[in-house]
C-alpha atoms as a PDB file:
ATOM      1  CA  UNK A   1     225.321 178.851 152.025  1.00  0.00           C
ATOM      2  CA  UNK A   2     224.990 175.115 151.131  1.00  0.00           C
ATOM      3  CA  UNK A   3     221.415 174.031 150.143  1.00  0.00           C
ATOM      4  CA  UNK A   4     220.858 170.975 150.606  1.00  0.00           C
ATOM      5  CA  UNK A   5     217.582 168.491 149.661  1.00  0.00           C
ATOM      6  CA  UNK A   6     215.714 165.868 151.972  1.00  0.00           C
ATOM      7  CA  UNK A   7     212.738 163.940 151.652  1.00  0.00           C
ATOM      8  CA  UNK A   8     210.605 162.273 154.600  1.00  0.00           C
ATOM      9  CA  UNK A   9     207.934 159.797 154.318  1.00  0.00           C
ATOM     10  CA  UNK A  10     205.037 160.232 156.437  1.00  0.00           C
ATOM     11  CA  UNK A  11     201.762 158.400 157.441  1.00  0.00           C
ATOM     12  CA  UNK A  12     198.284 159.931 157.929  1.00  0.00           C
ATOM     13  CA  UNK A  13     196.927 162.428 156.626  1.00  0.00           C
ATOM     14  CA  UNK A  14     198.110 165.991 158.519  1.00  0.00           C
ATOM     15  CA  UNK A  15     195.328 168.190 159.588  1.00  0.00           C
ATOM     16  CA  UNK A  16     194.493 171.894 159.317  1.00  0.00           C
ATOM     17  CA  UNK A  17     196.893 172.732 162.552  1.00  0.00           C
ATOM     18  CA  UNK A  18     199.802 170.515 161.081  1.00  0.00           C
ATOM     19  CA  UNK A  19     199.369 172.471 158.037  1.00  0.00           C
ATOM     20  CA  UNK A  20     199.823 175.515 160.184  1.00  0.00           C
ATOM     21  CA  UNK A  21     202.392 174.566 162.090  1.00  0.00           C
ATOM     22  CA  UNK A  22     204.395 173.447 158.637  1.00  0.00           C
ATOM     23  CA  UNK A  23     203.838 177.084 157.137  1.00  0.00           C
ATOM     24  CA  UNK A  24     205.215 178.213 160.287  1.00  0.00           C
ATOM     25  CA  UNK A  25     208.254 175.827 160.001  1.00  0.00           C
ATOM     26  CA  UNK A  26     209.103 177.524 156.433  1.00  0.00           C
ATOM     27  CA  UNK A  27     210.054 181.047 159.002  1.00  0.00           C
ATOM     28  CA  UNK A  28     212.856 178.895 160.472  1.00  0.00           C
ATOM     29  CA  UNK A  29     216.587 180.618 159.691  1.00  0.00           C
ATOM     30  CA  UNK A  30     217.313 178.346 157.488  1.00  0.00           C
ATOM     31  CA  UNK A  31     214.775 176.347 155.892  1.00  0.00           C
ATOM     32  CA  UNK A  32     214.251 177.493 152.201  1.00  0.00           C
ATOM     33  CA  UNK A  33     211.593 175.152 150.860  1.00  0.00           C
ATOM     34  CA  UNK A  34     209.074 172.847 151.745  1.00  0.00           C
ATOM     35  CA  UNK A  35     206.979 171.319 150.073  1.00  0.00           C
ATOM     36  CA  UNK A  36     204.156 168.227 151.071  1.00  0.00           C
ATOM     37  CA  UNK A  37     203.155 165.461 147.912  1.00  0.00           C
ATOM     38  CA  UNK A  38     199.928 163.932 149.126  1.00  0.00           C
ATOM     39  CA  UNK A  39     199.740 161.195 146.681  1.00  0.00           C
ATOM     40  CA  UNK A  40     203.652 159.936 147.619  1.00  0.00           C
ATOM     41  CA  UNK A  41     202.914 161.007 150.905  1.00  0.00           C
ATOM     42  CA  UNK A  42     206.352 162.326 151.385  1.00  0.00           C
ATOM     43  CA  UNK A  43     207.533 165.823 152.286  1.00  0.00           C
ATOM     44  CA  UNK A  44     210.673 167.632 150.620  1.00  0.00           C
ATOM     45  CA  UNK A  45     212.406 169.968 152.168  1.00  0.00           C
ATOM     46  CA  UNK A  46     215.335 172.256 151.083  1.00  0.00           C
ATOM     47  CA  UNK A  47     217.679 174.069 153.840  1.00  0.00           C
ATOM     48  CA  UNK A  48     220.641 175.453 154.222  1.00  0.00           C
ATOM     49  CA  UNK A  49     223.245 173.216 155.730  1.00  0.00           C
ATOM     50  CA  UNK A  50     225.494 175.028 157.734  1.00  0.00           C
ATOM     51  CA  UNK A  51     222.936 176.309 159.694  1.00  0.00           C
ATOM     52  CA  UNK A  52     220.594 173.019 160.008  1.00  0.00           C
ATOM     53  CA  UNK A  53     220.796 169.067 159.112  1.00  0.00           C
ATOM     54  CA  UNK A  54     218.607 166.028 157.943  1.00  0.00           C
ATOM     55  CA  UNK A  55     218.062 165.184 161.917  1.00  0.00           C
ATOM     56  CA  UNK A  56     217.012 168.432 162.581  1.00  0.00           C
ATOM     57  CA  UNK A  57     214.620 169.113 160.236  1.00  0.00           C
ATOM     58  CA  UNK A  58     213.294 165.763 160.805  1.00  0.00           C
ATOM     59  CA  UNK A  59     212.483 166.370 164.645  1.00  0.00           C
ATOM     60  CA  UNK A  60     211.096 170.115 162.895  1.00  0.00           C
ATOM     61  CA  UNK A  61     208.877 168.263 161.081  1.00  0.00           C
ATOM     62  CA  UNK A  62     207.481 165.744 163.917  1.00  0.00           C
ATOM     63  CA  UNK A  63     207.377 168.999 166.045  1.00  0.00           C
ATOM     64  CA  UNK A  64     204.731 170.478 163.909  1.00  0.00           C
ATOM     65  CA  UNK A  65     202.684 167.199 164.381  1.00  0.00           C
ATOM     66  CA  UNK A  66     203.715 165.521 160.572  1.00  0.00           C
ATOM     67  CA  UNK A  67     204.033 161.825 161.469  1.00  0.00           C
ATOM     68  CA  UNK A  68     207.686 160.821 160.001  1.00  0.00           C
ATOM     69  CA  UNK A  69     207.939 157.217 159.136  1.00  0.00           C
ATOM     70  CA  UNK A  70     211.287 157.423 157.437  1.00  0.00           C
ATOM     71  CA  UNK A  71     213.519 159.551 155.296  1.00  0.00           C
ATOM     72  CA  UNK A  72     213.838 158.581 151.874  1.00  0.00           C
ATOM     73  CA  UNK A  73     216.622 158.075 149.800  1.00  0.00           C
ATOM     74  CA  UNK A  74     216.889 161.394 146.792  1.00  0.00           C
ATOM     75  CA  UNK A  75     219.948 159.440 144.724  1.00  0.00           C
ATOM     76  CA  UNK A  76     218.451 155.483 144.053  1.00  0.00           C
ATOM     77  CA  UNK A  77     220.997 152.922 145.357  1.00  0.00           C
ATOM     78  CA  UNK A  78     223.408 151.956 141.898  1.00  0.00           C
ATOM     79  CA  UNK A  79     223.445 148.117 141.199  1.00  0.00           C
ATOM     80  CA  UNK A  80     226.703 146.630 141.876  1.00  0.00           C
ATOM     81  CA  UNK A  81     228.988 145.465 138.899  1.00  0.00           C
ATOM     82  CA  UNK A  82     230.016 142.270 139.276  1.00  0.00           C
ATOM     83  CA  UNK A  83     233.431 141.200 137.183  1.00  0.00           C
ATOM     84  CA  UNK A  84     232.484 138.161 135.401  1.00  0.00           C
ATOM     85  CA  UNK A  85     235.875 138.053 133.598  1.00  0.00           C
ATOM     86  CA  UNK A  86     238.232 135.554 135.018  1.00  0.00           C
END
């Protein structure tokens, strides 16, 4: 098994049924974690990746009604070095 972390932002504010439907989503073979941060807005989920990947928990996650704006990035992008000796 290969766990593996992603994080979606989302927009709105999900209802009682989405919140169903995303407890329900934690019985799918595979997913191990999920977990919602209101304030961020931005849901973070762990699974197993040989069974499941980022595009498929992402159409999961619209499935249970969560409107997914965009999946965010877990590792910040690294500034580039730039070789000022010449």
């Amino acid at each position: 098994m290969t766990t593996v972390d992603v994080e979606f932002r989302y927009e709105g504010e999900p209802g009682a049924a989405v919140a169903l439907a995303l407890a329900n989503a934690k019985d799918v073979y595979g997913i191990r974690r999920l977990s919602l941060n209101r304030v961020e807005r931005t849901v973070r989920v762990e699974y197993d990746a040989t069974r499941l990947n980022a595009a498929t928990v992402g159409g999961l996650l619209k499935g249970a009604g969560l409107g997914i704006v965009e999946e965010v990035a877990l590792i910040p992008e690294q500034p580039v070095a730039v070789d000022t000796a010449q």
